[in-house]
C-alpha atoms as a PDB file:
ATOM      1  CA  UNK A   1     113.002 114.782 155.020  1.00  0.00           C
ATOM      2  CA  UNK A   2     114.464 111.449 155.459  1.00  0.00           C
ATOM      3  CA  UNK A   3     113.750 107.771 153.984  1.00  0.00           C
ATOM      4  CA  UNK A   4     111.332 105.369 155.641  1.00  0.00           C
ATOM      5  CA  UNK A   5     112.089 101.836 156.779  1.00  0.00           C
ATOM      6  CA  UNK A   6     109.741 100.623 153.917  1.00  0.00           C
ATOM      7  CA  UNK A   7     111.742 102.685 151.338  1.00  0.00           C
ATOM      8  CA  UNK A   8     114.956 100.243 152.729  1.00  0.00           C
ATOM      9  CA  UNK A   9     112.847  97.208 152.753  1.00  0.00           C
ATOM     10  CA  UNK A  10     111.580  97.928 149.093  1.00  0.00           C
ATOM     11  CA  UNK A  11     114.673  98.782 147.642  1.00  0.00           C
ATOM     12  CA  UNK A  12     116.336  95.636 148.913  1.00  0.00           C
ATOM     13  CA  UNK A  13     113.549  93.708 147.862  1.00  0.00           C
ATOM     14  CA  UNK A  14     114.784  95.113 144.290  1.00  0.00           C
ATOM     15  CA  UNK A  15     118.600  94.666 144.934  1.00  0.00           C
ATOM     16  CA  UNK A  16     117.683  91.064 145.976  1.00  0.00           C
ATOM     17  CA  UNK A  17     115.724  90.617 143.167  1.00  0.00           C
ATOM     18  CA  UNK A  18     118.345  92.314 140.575  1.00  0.00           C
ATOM     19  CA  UNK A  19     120.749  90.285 142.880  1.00  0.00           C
ATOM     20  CA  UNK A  20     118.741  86.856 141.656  1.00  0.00           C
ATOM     21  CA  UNK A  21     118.741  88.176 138.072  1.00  0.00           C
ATOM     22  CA  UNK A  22     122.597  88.954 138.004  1.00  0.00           C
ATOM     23  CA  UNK A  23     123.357  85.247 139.148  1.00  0.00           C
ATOM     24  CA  UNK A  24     120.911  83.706 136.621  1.00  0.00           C
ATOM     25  CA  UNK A  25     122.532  85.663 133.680  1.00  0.00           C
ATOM     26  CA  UNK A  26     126.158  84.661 135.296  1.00  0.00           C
ATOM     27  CA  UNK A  27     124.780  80.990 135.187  1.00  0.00           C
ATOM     28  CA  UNK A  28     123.643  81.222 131.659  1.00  0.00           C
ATOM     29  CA  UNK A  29     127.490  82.350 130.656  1.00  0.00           C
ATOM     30  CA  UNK A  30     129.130  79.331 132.403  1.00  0.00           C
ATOM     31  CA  UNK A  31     128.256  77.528 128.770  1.00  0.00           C
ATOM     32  CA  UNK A  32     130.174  75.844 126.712  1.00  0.00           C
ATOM     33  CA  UNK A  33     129.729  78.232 123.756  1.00  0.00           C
ATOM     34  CA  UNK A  34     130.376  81.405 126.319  1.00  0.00           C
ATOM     35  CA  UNK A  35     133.738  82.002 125.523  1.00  0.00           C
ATOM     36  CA  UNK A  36     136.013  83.869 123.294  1.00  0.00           C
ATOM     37  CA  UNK A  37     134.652  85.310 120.019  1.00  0.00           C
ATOM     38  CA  UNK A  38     131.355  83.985 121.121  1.00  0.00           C
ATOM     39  CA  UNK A  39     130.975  85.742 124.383  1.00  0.00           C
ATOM     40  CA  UNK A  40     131.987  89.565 123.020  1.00  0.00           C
ATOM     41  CA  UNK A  41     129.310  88.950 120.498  1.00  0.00           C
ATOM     42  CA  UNK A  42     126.929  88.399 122.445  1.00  0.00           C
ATOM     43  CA  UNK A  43     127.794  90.722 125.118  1.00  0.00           C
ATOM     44  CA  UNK A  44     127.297  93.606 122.542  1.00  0.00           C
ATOM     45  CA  UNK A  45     123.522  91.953 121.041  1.00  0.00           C
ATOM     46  CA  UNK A  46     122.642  92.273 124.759  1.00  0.00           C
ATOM     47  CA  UNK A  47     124.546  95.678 125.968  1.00  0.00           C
ATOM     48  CA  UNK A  48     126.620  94.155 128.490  1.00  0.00           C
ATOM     49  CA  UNK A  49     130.381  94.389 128.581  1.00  0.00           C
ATOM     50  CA  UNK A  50     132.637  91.676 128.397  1.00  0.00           C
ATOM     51  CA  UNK A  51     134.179  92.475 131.822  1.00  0.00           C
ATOM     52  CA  UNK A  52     131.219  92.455 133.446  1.00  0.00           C
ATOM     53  CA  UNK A  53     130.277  89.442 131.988  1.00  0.00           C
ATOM     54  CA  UNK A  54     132.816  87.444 133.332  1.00  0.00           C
ATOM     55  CA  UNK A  55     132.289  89.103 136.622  1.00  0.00           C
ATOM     56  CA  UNK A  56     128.837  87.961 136.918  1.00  0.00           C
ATOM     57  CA  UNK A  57     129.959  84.235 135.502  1.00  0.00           C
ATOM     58  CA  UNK A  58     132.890  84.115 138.283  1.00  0.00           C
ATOM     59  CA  UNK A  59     130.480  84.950 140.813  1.00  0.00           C
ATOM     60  CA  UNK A  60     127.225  82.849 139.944  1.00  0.00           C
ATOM     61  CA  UNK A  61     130.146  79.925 139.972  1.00  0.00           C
ATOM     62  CA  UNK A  62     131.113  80.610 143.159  1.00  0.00           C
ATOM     63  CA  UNK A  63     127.689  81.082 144.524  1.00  0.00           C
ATOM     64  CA  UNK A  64     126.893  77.286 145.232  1.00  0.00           C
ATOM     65  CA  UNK A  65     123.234  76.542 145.544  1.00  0.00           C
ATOM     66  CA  UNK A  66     123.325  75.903 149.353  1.00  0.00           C
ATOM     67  CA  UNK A  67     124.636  79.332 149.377  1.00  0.00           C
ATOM     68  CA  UNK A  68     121.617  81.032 147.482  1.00  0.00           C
ATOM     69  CA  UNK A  69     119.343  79.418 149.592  1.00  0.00           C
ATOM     70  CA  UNK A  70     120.868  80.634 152.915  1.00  0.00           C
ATOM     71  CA  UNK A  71     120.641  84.221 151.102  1.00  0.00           C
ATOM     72  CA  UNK A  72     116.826  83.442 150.326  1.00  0.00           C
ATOM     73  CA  UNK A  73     116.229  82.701 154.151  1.00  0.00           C
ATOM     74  CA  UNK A  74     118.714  83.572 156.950  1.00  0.00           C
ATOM     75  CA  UNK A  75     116.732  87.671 156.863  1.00  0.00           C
ATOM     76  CA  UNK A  76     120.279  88.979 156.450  1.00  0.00           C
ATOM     77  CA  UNK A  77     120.599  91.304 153.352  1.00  0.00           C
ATOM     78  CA  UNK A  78     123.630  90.502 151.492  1.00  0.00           C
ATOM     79  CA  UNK A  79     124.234  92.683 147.894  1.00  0.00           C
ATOM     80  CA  UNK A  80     125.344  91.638 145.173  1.00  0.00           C
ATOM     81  CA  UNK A  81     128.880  93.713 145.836  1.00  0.00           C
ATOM     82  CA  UNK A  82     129.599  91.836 148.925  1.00  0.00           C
ATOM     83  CA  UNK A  83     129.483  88.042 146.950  1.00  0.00           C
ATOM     84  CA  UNK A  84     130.883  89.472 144.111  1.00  0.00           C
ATOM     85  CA  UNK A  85     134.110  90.784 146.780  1.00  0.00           C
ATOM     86  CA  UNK A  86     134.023  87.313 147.625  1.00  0.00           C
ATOM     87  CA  UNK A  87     135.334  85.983 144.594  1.00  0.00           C
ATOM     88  CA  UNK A  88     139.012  88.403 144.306  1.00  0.00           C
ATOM     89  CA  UNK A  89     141.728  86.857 144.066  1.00  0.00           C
ATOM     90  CA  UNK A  90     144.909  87.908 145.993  1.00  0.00           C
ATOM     91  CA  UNK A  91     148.312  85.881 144.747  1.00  0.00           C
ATOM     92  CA  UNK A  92     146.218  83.718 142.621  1.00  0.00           C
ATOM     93  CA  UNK A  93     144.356  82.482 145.710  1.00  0.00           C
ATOM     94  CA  UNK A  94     140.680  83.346 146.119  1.00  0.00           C
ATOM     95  CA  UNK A  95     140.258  85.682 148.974  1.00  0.00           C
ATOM     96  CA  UNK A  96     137.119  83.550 150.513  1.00  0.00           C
ATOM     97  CA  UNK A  97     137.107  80.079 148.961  1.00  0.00           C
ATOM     98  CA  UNK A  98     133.677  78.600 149.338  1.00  0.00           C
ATOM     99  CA  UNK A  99     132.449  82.193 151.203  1.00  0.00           C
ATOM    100  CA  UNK A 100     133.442  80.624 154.693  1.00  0.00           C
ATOM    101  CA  UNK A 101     134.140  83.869 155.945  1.00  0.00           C
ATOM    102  CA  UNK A 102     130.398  85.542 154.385  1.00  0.00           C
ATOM    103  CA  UNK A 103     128.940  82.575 156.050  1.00  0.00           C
ATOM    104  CA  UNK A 104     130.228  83.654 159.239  1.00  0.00           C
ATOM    105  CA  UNK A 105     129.392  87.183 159.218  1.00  0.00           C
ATOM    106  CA  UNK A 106     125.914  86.004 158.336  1.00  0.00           C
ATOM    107  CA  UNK A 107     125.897  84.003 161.399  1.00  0.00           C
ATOM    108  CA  UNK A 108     126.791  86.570 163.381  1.00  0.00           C
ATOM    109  CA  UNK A 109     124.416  89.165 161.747  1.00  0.00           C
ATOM    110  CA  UNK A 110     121.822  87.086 163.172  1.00  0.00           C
ATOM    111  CA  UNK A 111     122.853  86.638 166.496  1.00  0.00           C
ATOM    112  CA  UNK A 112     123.632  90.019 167.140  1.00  0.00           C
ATOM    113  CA  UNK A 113     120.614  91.149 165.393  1.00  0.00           C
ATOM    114  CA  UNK A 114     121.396  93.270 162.418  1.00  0.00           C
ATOM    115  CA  UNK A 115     119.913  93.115 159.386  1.00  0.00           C
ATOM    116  CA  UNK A 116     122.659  93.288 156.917  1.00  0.00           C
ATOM    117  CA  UNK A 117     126.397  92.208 156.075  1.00  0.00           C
ATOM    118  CA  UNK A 118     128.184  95.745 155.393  1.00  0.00           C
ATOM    119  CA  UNK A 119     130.536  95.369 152.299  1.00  0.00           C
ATOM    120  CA  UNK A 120     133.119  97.602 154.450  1.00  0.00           C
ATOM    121  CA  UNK A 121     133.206  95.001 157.646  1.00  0.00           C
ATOM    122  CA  UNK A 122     133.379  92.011 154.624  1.00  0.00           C
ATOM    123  CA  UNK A 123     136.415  93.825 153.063  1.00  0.00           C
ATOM    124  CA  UNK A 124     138.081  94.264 156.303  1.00  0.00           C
ATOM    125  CA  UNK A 125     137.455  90.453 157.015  1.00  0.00           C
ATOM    126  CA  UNK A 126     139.055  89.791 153.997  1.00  0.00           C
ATOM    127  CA  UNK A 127     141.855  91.802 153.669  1.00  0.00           C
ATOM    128  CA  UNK A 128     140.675  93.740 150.379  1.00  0.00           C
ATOM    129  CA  UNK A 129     140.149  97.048 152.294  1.00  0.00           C
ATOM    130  CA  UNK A 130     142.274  99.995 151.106  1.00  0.00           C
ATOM    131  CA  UNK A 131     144.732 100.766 153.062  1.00  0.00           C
ATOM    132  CA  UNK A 132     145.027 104.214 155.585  1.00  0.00           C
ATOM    133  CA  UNK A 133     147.411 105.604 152.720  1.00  0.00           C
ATOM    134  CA  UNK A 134     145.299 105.482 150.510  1.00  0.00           C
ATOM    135  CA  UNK A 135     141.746 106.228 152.664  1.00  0.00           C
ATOM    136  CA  UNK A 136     143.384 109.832 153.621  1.00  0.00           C
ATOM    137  CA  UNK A 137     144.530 110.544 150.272  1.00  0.00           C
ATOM    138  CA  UNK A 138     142.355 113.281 149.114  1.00  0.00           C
ATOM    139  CA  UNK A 139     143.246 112.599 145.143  1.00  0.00           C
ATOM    140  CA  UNK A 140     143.357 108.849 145.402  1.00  0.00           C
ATOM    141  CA  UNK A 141     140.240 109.054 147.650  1.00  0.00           C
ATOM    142  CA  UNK A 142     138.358 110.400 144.450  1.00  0.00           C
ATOM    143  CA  UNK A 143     138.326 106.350 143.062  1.00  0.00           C
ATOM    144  CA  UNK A 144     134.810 104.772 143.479  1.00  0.00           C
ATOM    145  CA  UNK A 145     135.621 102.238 145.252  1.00  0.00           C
ATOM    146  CA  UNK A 146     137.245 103.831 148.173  1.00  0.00           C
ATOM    147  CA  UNK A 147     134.228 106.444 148.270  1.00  0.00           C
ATOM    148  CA  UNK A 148     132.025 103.539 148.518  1.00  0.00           C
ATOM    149  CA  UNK A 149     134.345 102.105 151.184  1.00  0.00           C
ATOM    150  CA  UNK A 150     134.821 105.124 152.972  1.00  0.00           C
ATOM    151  CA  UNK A 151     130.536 105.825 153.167  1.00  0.00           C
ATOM    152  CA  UNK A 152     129.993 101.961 153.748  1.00  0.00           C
ATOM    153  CA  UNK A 153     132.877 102.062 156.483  1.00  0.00           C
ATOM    154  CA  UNK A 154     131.111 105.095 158.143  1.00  0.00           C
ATOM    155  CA  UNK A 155     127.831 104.477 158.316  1.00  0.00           C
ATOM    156  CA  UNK A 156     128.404 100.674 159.470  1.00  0.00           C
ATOM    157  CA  UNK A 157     127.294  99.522 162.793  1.00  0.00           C
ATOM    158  CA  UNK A 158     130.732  98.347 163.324  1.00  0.00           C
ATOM    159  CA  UNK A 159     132.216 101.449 162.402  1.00  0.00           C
ATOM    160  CA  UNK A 160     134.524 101.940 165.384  1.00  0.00           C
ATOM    161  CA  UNK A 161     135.643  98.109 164.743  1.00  0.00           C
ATOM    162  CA  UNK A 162     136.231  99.008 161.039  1.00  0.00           C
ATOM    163  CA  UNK A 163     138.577 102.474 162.021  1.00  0.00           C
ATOM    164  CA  UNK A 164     140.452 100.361 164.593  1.00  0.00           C
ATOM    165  CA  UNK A 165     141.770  97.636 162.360  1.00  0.00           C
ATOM    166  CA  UNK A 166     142.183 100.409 159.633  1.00  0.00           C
ATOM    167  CA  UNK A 167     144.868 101.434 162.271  1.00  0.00           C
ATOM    168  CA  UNK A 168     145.962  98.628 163.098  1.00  0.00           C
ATOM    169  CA  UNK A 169     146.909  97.668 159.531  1.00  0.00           C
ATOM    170  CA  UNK A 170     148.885 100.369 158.863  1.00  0.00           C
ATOM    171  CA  UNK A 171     150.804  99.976 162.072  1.00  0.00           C
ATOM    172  CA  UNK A 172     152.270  96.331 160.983  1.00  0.00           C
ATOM    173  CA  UNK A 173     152.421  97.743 157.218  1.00  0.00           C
ATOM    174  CA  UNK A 174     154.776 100.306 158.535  1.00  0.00           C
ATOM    175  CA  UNK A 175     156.320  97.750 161.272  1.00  0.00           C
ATOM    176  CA  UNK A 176     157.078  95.450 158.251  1.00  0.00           C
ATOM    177  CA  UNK A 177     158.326  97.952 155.726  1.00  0.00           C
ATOM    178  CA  UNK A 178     160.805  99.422 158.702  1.00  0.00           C
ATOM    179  CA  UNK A 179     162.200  96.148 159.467  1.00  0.00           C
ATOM    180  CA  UNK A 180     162.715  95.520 155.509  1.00  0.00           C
ATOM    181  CA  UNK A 181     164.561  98.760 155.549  1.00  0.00           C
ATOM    182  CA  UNK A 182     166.527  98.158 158.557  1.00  0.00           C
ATOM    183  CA  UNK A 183     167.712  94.900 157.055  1.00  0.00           C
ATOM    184  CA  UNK A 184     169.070  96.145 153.993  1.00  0.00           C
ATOM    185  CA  UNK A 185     170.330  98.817 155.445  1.00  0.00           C
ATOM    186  CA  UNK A 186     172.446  95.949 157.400  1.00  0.00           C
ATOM    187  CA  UNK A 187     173.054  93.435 154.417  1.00  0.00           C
ATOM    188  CA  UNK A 188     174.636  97.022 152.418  1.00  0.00           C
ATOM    189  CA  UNK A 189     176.889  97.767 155.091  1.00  0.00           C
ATOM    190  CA  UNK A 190     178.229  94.688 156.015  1.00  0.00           C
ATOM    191  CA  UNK A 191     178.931  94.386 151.999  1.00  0.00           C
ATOM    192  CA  UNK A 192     180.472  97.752 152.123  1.00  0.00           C
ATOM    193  CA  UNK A 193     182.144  97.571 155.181  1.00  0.00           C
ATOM    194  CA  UNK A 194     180.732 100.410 156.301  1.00  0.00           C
ATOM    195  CA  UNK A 195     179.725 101.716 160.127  1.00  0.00           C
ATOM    196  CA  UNK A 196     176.250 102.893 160.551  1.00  0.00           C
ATOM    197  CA  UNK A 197     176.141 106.750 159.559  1.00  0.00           C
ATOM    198  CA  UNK A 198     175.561 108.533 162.670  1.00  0.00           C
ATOM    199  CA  UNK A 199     172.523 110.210 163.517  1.00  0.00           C
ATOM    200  CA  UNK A 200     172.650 114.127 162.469  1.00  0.00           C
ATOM    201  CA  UNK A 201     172.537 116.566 165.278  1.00  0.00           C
ATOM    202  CA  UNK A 202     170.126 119.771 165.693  1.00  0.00           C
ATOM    203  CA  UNK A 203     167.033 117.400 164.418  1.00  0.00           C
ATOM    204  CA  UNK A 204     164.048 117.995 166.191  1.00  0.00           C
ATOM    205  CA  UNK A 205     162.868 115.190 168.229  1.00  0.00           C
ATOM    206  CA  UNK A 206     159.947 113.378 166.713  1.00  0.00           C
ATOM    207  CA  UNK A 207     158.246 113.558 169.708  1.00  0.00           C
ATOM    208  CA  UNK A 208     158.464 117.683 170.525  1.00  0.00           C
ATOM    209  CA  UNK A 209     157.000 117.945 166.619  1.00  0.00           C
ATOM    210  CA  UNK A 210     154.076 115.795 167.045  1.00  0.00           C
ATOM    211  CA  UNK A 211     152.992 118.095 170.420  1.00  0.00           C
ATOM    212  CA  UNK A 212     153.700 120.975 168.649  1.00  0.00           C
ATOM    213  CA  UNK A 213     151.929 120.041 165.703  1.00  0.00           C
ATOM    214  CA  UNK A 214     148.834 119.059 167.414  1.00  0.00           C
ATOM    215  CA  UNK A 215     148.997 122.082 169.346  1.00  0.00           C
ATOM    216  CA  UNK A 216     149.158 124.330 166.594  1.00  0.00           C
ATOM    217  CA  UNK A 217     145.966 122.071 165.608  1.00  0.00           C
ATOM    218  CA  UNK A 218     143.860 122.984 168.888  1.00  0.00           C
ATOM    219  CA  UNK A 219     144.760 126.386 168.492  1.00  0.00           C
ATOM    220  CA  UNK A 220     143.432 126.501 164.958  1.00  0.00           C
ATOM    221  CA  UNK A 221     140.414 124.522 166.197  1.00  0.00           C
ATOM    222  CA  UNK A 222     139.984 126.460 169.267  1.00  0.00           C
ATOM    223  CA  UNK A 223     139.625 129.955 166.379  1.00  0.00           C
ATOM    224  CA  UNK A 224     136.985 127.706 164.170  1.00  0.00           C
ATOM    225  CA  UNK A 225     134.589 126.930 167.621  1.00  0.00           C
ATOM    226  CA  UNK A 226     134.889 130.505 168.389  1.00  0.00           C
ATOM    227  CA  UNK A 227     133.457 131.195 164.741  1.00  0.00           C
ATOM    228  CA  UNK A 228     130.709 128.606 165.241  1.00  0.00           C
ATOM    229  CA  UNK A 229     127.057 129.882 164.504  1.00  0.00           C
ATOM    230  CA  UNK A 230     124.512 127.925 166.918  1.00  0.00           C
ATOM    231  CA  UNK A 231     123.015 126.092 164.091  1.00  0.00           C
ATOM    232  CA  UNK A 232     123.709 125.719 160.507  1.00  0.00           C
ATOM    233  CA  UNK A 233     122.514 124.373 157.210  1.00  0.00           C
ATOM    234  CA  UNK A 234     124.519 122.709 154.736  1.00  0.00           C
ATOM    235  CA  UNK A 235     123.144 121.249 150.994  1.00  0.00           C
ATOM    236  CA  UNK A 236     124.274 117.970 150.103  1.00  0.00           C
ATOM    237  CA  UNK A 237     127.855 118.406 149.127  1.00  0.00           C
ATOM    238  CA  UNK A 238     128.740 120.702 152.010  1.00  0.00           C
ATOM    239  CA  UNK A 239     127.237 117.794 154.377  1.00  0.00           C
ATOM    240  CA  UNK A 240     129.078 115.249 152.468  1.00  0.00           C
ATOM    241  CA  UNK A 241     132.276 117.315 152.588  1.00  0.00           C
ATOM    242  CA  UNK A 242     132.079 118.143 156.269  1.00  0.00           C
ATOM    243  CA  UNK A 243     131.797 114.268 156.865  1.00  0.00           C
ATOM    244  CA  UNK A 244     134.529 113.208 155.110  1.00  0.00           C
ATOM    245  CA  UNK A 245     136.464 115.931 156.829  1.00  0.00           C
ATOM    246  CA  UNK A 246     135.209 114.650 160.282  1.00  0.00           C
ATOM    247  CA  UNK A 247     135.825 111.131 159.917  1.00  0.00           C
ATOM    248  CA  UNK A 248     139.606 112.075 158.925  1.00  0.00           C
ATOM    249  CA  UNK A 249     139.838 114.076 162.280  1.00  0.00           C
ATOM    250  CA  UNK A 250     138.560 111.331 163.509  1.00  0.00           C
ATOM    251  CA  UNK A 251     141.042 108.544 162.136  1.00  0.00           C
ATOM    252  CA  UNK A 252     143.847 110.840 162.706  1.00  0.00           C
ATOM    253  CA  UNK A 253     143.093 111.261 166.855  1.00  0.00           C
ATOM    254  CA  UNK A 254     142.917 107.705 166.710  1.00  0.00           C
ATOM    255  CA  UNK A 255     146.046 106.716 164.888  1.00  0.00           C
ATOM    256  CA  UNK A 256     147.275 109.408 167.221  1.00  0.00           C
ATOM    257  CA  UNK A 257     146.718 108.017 170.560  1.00  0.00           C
ATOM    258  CA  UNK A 258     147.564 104.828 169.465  1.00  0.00           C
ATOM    259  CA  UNK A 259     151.210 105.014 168.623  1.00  0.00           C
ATOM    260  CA  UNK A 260     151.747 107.372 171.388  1.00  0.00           C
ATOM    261  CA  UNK A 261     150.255 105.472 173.945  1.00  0.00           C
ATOM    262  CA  UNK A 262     147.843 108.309 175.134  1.00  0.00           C
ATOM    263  CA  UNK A 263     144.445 107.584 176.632  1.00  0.00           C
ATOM    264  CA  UNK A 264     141.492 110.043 177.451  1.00  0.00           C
ATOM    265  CA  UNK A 265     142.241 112.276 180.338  1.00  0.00           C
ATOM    266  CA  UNK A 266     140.468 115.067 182.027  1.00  0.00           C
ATOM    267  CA  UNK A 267     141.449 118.419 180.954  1.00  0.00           C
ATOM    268  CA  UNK A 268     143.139 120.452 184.096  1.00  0.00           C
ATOM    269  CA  UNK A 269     140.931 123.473 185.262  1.00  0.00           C
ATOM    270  CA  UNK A 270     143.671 126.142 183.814  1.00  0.00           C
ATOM    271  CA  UNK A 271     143.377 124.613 180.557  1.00  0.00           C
ATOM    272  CA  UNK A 272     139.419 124.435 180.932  1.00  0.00           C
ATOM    273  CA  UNK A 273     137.519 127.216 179.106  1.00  0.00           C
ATOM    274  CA  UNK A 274     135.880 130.041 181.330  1.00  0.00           C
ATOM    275  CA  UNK A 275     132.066 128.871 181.381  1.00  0.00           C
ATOM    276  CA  UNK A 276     129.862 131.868 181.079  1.00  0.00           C
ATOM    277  CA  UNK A 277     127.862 133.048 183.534  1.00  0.00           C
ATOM    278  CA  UNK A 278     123.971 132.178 183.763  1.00  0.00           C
ATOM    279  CA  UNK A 279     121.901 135.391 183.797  1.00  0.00           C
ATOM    280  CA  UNK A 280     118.450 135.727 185.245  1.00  0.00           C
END
């Protein structure tokens, strides 16, 4: 079984509704008597914790009533997560002063047709997205909010988009941290007097490693399609495992062909498998 377009549009009738609620109660904390010893005490008469209650007060002040109204009537879907991402601050600097960049992705939600803003393509946007390091950790992978990035990054309908500039970030983190490096490398041995240490012999070249890495991968995969059944069932966790698993095969051929340069190519007919013969 599978959900029904009317289970989506009920549940983000709720989620708009909660998200309505959530801003109200955020207003109601922007008073003057919301604040210090007052504030915890009444977070804990009403059950709510003091972090989230500033939360919900950042965001319900950054939430300007033009704002809720474009929310109430532009038909895109817009959670409560995505304005609260809105209001981060990176360097002391909020990461979307007056939600210019929301407003934009709402505007092109509508053109394109799509019913939603994804929280994964807003982080992106941003710059809040967790980086590769950190997506294809398995241990820090277990932290909420890259599983929720992770599912919100894969099921988005600009998922390919969204893998791409995952890339493409970590290819000018590493540019950047590799210039760093070579430049105090530099400033230590021009202090020290010192000629560059030559390059040890007998290392294997970067290059010959990768190939015969990822051939030692396609042999490994070629032993796992031979032990394919022709269909399968898999519970909840299995599926959810298998699709994590996936979409880091998936990043990795990516990030693969991109700093080596190599595009899709046909596969020569002695590397093709032998197809079997049809029988009558």
């Amino acid at each position: 079984m599978s959900f029904t377009e009317h289970d989506v549009h009920e549940c983000r009738r709720l989620m708009s509704a909660c998200r309505v609620s959530q801003l109200a109660i955020g207003d109601m904390l922007t008073a003057a008597w919301a604040d210090g010893d007052a504030l915890g005490q009444f977070c804990e008469r009403v059950g709510l914790s003091v972090t989230t209650a500033k939360q919900w007060r950042a965001t319900a002040k950054a939430v300007t009533p033009d704002l809720r109204m474009l929310l109430e009537t532009s038909g895109v879907f817009v959670s409560y997560s995505v304005l609260r991402e809105g209001t981060r601050m990176i360097g002391g600097q909020s990461v979307d002063p007056g939600y210019v960049k929301l407003r934009r992705l709402i505007d092109d939600a509508k053109a394109a047709g799509v019913d939603r803003v994804n929280h994964a393509t807003y982080q992106t946007v941003l710059g809040t997205a967790p980086p590769l390091a950190i997506v294809m950790d398995p241990q820090a992978r277990e932290a909420e909010e890259v599983v929720d990035y992770v599912s919100d990054m894969d099921n988005s309908p600009n998922r390919d988009l969204l893998v791409s500039a995952l890339l493409a970030d970590d290819a000018v983190t590493r540019a950047e941290l590799e210039a760093e490096f070579d430049k105090q490398r530099a400033e230590r041995e021009e202090q020290n007097g010192q000629q560059p240490p030559k390059q040890p012999t007998g290392k294997l070249d970067p290059s010959a490693a990768l190939v015969a890495d990822l051939l030692a991968l396609a042999a490994q995969s070629a032993r796992i399609f031979k032990r394919l059944p022709k269909t399968v069932q898999l519970d909840l966790a299995q599926r959810a495992n298998a699709s994590v698993a996936l979409d880091d095969l998936d990043v990795f051929t990516k990030r693969v062909r991109q700093i080596a340069a190599i595009r899709p190519v046909s596969v020569p007919a002695q590397r093709r498998p032998q197809r079997e013969k049809a029988t009558a």
